[in-house]
PDB file of N, CA and C in Angstrom:
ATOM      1  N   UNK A   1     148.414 128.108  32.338  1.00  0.00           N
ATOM      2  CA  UNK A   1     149.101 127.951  33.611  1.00  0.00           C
ATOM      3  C   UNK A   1     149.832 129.231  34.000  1.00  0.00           C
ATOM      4  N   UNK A   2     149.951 130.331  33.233  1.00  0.00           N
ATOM      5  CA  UNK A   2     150.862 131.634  33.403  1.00  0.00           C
ATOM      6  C   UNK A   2     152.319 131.434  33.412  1.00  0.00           C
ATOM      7  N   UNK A   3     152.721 132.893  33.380  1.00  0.00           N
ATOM      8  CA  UNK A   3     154.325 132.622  33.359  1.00  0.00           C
ATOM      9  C   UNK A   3     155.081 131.439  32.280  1.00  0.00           C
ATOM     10  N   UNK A   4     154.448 131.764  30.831  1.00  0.00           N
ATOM     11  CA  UNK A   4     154.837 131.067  29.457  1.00  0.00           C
ATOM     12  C   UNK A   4     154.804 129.333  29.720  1.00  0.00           C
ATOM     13  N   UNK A   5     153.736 129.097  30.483  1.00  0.00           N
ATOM     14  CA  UNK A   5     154.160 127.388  31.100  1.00  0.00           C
ATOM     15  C   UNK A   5     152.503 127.245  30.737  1.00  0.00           C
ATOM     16  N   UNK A   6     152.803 125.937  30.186  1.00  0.00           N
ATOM     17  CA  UNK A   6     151.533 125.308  28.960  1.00  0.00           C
ATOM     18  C   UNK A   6     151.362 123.891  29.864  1.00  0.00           C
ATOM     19  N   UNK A   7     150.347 122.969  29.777  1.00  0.00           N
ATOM     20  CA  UNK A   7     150.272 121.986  29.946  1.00  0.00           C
ATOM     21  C   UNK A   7     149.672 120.958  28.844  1.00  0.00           C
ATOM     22  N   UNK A   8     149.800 120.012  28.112  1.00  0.00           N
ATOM     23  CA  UNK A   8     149.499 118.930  27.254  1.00  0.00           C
ATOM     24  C   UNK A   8     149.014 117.827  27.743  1.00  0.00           C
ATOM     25  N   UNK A   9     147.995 117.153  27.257  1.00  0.00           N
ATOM     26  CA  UNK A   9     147.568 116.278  27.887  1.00  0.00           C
ATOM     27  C   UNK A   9     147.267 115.108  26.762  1.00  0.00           C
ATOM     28  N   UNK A  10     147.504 113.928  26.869  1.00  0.00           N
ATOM     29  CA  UNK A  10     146.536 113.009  25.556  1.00  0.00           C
ATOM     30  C   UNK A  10     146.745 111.580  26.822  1.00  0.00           C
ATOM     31  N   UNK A  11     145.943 110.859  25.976  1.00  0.00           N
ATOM     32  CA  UNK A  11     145.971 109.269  25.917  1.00  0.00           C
ATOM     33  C   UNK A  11     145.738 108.600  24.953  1.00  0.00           C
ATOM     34  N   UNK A  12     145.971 107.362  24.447  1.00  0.00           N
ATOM     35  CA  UNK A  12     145.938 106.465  23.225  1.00  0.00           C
ATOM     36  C   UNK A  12     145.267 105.021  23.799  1.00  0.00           C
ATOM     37  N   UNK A  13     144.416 104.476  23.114  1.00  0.00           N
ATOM     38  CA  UNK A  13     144.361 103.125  23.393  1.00  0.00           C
ATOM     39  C   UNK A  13     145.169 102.096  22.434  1.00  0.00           C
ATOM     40  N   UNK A  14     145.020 100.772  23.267  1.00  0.00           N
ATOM     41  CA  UNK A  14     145.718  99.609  22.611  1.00  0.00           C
ATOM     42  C   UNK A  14     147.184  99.617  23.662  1.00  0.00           C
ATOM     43  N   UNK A  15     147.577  98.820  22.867  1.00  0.00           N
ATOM     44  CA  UNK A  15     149.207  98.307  23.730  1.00  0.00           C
ATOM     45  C   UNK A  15     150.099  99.571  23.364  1.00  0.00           C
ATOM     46  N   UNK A  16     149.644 100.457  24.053  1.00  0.00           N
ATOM     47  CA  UNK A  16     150.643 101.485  23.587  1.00  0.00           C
ATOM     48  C   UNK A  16     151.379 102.150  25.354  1.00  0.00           C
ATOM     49  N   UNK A  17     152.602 102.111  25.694  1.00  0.00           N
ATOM     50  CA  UNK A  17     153.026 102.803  26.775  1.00  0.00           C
ATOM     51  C   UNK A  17     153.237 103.952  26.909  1.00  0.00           C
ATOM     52  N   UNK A  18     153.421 104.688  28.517  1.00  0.00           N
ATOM     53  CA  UNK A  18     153.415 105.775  28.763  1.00  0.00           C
ATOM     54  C   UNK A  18     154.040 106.780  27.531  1.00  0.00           C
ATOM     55  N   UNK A  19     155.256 105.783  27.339  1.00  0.00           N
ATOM     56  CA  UNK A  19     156.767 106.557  26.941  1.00  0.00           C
ATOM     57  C   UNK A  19     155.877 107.047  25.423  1.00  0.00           C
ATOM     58  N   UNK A  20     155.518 106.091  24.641  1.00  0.00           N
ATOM     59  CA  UNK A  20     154.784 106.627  23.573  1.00  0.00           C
ATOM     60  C   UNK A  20     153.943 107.591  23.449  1.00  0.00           C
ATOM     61  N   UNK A  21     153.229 108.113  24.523  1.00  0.00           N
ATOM     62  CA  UNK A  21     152.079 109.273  24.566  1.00  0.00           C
ATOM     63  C   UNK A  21     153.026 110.195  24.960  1.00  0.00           C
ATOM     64  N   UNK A  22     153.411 110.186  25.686  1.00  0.00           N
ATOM     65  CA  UNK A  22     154.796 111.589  26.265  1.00  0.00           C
ATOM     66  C   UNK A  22     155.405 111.769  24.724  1.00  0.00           C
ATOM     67  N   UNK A  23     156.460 110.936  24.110  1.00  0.00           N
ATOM     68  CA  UNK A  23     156.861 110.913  23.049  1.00  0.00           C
ATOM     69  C   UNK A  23     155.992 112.352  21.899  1.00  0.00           C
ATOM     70  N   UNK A  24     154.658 111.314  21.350  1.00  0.00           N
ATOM     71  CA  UNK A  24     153.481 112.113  21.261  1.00  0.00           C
ATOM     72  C   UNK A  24     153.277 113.403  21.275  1.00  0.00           C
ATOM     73  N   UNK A  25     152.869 113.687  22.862  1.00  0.00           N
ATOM     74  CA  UNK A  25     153.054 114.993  23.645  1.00  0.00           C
ATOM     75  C   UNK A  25     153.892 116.205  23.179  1.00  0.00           C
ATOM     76  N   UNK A  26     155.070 115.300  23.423  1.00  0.00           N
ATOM     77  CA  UNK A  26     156.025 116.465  23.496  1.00  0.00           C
ATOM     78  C   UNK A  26     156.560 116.835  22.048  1.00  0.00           C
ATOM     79  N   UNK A  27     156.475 115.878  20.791  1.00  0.00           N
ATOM     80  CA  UNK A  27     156.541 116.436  19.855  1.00  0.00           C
ATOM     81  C   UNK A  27     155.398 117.487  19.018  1.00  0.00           C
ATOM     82  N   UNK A  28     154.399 117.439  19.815  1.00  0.00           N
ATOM     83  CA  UNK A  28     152.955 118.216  19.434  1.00  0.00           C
ATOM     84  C   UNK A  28     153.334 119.655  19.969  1.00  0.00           C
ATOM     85  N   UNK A  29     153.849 119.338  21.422  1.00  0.00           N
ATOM     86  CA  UNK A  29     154.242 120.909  22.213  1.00  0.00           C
ATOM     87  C   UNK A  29     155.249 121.796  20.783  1.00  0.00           C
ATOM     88  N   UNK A  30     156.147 120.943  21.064  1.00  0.00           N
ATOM     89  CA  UNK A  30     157.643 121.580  20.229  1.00  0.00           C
ATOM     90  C   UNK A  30     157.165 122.384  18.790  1.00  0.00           C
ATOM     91  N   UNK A  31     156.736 121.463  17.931  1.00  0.00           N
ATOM     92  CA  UNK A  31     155.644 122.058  16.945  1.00  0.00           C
ATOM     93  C   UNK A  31     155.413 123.478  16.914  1.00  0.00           C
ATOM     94  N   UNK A  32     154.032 122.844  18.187  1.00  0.00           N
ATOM     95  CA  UNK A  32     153.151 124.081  18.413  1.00  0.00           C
ATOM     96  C   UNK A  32     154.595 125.674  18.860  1.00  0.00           C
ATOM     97  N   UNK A  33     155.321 125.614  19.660  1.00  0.00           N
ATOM     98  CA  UNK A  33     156.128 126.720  19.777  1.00  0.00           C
ATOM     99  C   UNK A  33     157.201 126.783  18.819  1.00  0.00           C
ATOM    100  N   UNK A  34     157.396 126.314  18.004  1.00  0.00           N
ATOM    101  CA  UNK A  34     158.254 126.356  16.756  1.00  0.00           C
ATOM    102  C   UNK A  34     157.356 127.491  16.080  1.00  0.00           C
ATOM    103  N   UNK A  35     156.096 126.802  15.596  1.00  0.00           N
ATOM    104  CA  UNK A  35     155.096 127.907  14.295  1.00  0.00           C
ATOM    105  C   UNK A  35     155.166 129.390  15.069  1.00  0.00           C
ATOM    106  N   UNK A  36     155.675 129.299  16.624  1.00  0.00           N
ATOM    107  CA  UNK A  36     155.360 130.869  16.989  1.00  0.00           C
ATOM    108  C   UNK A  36     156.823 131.259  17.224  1.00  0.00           C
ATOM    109  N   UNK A  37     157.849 130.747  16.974  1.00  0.00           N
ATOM    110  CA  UNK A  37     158.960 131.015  17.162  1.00  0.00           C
ATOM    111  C   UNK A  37     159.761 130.848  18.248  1.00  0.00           C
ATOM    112  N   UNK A  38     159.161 130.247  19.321  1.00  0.00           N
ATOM    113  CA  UNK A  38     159.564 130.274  20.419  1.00  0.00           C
ATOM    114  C   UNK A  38     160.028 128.505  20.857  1.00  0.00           C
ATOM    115  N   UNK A  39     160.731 128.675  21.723  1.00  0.00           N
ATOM    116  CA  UNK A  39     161.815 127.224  22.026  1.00  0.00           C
ATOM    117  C   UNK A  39     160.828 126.457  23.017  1.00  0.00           C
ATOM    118  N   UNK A  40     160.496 125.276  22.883  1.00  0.00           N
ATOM    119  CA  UNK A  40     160.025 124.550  24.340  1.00  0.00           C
ATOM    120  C   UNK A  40     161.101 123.910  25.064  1.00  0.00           C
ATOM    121  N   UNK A  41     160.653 124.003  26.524  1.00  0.00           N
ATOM    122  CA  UNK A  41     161.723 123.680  27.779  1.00  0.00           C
ATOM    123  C   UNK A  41     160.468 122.394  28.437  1.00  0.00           C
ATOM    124  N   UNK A  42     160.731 121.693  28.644  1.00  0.00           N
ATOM    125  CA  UNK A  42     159.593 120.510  29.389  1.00  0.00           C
ATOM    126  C   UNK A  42     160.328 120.605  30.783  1.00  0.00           C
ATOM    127  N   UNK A  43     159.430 121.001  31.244  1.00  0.00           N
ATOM    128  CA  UNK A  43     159.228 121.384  32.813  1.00  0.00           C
ATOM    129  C   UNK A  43     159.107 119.810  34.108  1.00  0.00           C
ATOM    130  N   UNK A  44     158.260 119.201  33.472  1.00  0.00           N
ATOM    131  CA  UNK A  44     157.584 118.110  34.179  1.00  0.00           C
ATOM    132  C   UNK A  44     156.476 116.954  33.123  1.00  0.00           C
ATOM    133  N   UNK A  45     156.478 115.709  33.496  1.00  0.00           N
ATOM    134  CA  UNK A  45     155.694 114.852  32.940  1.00  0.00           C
ATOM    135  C   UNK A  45     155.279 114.064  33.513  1.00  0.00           C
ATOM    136  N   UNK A  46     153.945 113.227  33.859  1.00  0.00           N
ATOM    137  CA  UNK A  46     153.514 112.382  34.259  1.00  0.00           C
ATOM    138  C   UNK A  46     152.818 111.382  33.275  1.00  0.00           C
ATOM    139  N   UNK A  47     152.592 110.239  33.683  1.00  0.00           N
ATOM    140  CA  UNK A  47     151.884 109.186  32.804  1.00  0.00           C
ATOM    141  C   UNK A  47     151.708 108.166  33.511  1.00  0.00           C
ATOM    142  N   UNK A  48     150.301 107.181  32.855  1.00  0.00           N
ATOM    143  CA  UNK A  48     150.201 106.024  33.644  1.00  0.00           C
ATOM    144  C   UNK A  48     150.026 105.324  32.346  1.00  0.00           C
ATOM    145  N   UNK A  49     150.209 104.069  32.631  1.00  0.00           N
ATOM    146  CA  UNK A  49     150.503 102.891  31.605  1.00  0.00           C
ATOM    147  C   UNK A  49     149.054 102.616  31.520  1.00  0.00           C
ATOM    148  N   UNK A  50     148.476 101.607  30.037  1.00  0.00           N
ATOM    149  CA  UNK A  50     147.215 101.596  29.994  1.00  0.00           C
ATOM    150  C   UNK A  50     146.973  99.941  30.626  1.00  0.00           C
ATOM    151  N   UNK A  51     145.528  99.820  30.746  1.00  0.00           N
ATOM    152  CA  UNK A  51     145.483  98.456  31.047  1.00  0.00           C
ATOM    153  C   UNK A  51     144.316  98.030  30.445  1.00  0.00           C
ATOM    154  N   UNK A  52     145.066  96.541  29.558  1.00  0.00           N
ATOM    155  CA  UNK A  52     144.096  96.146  28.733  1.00  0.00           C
ATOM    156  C   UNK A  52     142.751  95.892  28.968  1.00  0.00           C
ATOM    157  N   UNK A  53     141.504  96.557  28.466  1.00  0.00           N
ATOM    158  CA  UNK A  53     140.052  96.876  28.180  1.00  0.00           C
ATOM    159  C   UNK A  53     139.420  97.190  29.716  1.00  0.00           C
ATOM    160  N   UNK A  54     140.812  98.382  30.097  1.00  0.00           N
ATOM    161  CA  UNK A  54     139.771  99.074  31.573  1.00  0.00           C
ATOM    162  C   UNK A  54     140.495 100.352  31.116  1.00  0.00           C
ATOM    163  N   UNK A  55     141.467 100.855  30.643  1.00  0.00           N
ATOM    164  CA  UNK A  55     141.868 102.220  30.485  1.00  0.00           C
ATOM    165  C   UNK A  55     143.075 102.248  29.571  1.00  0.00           C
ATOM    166  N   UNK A  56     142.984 103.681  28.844  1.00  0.00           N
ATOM    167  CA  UNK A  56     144.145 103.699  27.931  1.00  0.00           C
ATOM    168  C   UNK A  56     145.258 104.521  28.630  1.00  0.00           C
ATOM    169  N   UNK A  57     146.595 104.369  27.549  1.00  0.00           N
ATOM    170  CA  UNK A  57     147.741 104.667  28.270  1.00  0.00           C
ATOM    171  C   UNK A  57     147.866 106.251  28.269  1.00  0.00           C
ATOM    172  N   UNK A  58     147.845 107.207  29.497  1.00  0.00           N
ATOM    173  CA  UNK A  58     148.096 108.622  29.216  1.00  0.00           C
ATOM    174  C   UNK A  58     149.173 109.085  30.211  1.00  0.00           C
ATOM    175  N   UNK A  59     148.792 110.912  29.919  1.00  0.00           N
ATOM    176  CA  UNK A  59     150.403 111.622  30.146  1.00  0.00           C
ATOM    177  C   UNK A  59     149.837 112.921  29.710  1.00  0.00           C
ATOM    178  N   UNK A  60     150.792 113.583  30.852  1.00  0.00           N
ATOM    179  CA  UNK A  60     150.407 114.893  30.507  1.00  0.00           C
ATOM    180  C   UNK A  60     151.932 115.644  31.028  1.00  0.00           C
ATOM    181  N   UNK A  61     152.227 116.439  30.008  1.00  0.00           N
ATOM    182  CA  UNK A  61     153.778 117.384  29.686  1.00  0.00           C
ATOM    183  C   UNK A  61     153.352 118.699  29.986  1.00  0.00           C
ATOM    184  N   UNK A  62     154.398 119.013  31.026  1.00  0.00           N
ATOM    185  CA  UNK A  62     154.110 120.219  31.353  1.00  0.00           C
ATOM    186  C   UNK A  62     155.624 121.077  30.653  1.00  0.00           C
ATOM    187  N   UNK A  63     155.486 122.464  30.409  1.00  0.00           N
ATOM    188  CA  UNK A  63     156.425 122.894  29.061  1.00  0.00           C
ATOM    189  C   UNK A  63     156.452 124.464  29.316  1.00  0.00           C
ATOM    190  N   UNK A  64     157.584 124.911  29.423  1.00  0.00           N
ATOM    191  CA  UNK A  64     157.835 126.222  29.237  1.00  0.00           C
ATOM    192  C   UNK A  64     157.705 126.575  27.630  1.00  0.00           C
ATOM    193  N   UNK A  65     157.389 127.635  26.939  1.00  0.00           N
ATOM    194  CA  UNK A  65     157.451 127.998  25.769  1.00  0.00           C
ATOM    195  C   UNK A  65     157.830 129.652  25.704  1.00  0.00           C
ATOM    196  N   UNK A  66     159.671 129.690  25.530  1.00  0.00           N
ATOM    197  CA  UNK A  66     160.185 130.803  25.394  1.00  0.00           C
ATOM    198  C   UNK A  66     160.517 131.728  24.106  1.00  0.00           C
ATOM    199  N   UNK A  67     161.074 132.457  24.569  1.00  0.00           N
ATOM    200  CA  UNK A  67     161.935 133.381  22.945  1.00  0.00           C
ATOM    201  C   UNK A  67     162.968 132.483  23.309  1.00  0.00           C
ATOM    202  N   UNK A  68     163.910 132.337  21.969  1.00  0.00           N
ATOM    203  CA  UNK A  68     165.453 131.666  22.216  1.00  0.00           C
ATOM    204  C   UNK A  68     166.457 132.683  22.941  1.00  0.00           C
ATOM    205  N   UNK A  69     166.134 133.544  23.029  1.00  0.00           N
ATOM    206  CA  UNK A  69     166.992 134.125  23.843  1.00  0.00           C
ATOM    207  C   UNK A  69     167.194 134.010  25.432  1.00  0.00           C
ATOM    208  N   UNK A  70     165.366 133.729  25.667  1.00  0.00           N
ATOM    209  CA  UNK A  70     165.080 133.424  27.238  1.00  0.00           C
ATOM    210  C   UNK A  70     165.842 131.832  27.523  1.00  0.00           C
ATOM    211  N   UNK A  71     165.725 131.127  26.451  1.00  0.00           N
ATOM    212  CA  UNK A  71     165.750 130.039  26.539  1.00  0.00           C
ATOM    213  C   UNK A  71     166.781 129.306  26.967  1.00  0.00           C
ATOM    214  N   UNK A  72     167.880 130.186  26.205  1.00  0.00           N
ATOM    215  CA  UNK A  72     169.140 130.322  26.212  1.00  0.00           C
ATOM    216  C   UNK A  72     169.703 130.410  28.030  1.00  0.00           C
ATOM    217  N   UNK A  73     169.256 131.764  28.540  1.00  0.00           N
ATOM    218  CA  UNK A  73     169.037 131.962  29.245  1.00  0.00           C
ATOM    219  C   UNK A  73     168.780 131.241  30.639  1.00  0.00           C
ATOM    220  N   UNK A  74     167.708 130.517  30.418  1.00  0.00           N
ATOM    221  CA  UNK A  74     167.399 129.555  31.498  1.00  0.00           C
ATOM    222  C   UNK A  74     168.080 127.994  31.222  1.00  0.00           C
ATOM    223  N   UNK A  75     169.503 128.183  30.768  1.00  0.00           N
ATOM    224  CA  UNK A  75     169.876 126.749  30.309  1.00  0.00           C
ATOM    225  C   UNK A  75     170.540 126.351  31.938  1.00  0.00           C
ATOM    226  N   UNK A  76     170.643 127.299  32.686  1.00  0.00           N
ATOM    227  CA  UNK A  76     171.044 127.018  34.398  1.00  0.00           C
ATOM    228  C   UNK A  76     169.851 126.318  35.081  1.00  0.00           C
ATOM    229  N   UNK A  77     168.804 126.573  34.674  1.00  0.00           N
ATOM    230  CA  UNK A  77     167.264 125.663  35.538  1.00  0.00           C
ATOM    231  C   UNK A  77     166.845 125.126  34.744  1.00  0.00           C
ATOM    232  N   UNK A  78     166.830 125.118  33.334  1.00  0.00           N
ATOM    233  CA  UNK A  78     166.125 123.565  32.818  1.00  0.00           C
ATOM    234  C   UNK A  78     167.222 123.490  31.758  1.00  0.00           C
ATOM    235  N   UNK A  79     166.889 122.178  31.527  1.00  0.00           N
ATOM    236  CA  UNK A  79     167.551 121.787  30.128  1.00  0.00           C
ATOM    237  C   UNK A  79     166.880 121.441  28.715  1.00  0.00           C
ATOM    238  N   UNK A  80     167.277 122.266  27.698  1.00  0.00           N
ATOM    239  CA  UNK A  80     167.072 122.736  27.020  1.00  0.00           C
ATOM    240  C   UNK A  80     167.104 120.857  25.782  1.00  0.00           C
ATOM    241  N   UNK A  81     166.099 120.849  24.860  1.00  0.00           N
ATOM    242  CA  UNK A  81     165.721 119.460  24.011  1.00  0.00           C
ATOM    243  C   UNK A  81     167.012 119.792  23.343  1.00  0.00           C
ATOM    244  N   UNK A  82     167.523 118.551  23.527  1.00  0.00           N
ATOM    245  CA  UNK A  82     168.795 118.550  22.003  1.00  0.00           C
ATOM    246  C   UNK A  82     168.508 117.123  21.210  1.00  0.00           C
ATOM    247  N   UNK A  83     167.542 116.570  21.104  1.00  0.00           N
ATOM    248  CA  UNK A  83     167.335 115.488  20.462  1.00  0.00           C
ATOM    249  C   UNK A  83     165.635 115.303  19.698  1.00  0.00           C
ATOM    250  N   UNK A  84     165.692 115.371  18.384  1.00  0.00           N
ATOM    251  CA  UNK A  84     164.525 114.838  18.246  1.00  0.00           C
ATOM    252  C   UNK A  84     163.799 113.526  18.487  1.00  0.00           C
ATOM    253  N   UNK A  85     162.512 113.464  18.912  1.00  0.00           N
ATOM    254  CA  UNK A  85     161.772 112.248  19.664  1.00  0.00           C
ATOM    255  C   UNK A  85     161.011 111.946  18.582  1.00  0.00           C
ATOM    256  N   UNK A  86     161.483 110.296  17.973  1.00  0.00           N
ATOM    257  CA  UNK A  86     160.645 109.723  16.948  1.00  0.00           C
ATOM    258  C   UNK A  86     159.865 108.892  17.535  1.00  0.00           C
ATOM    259  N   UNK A  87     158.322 108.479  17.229  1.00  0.00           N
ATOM    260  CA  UNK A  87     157.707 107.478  17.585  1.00  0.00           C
ATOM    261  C   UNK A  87     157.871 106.327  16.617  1.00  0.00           C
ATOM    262  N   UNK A  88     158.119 105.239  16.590  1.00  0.00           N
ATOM    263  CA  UNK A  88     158.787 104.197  15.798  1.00  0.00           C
ATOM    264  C   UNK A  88     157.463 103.487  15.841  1.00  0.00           C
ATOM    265  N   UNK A  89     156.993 102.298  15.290  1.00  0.00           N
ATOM    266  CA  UNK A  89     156.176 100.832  14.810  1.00  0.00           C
ATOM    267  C   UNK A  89     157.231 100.065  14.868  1.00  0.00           C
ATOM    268  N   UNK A  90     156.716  99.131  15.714  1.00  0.00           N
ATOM    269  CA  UNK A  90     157.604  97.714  15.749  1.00  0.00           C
ATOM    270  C   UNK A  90     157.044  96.637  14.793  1.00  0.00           C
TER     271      UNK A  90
END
């Protein structure tokens, strides 16, 4: 997408909701710019809920991936993850 901005995309089948594939998503992004050193900022997200045996539930995270210094930086236009996102089993 240019200008350090990534886009992610998945879907899952079964009774699984949006919030769970974003969840997903965005811990795959964070990851991925951790191993390179750099901070993710989530820009934007969309998702649609799945519906049973016509489509599964997806989402796609859109993500800045900075140096911490930039990151730091842009804490005036985005806000910066302060919480890790667990996916739980009920």
């Amino acid at each position: 997408m240019g200008g350090n901005t990534y886009m992610i995309a998945g879907s899952r089948p079964g009774f699984i909701g949006t919030g769970e594939v974003k969840a997903s998503l965005i811990k795959e992004a964070s990851a991925w710019c951790e191993k390179r050193g750099l901070v993710m900022i989530v820009v934007d997200s969309t998702g649609h809920d799945g519906v049973y045996g016509h489509n599964a539930a997806n989402a796609d995270v859109t993500f800045k991936a900075l140096p911490p210094a930039e990151a730091a930086k842009a804490g005036s236009s985005f806000q910066s993850p302060n919480q890790i996102i667990e996916t739980r089993q009920r």
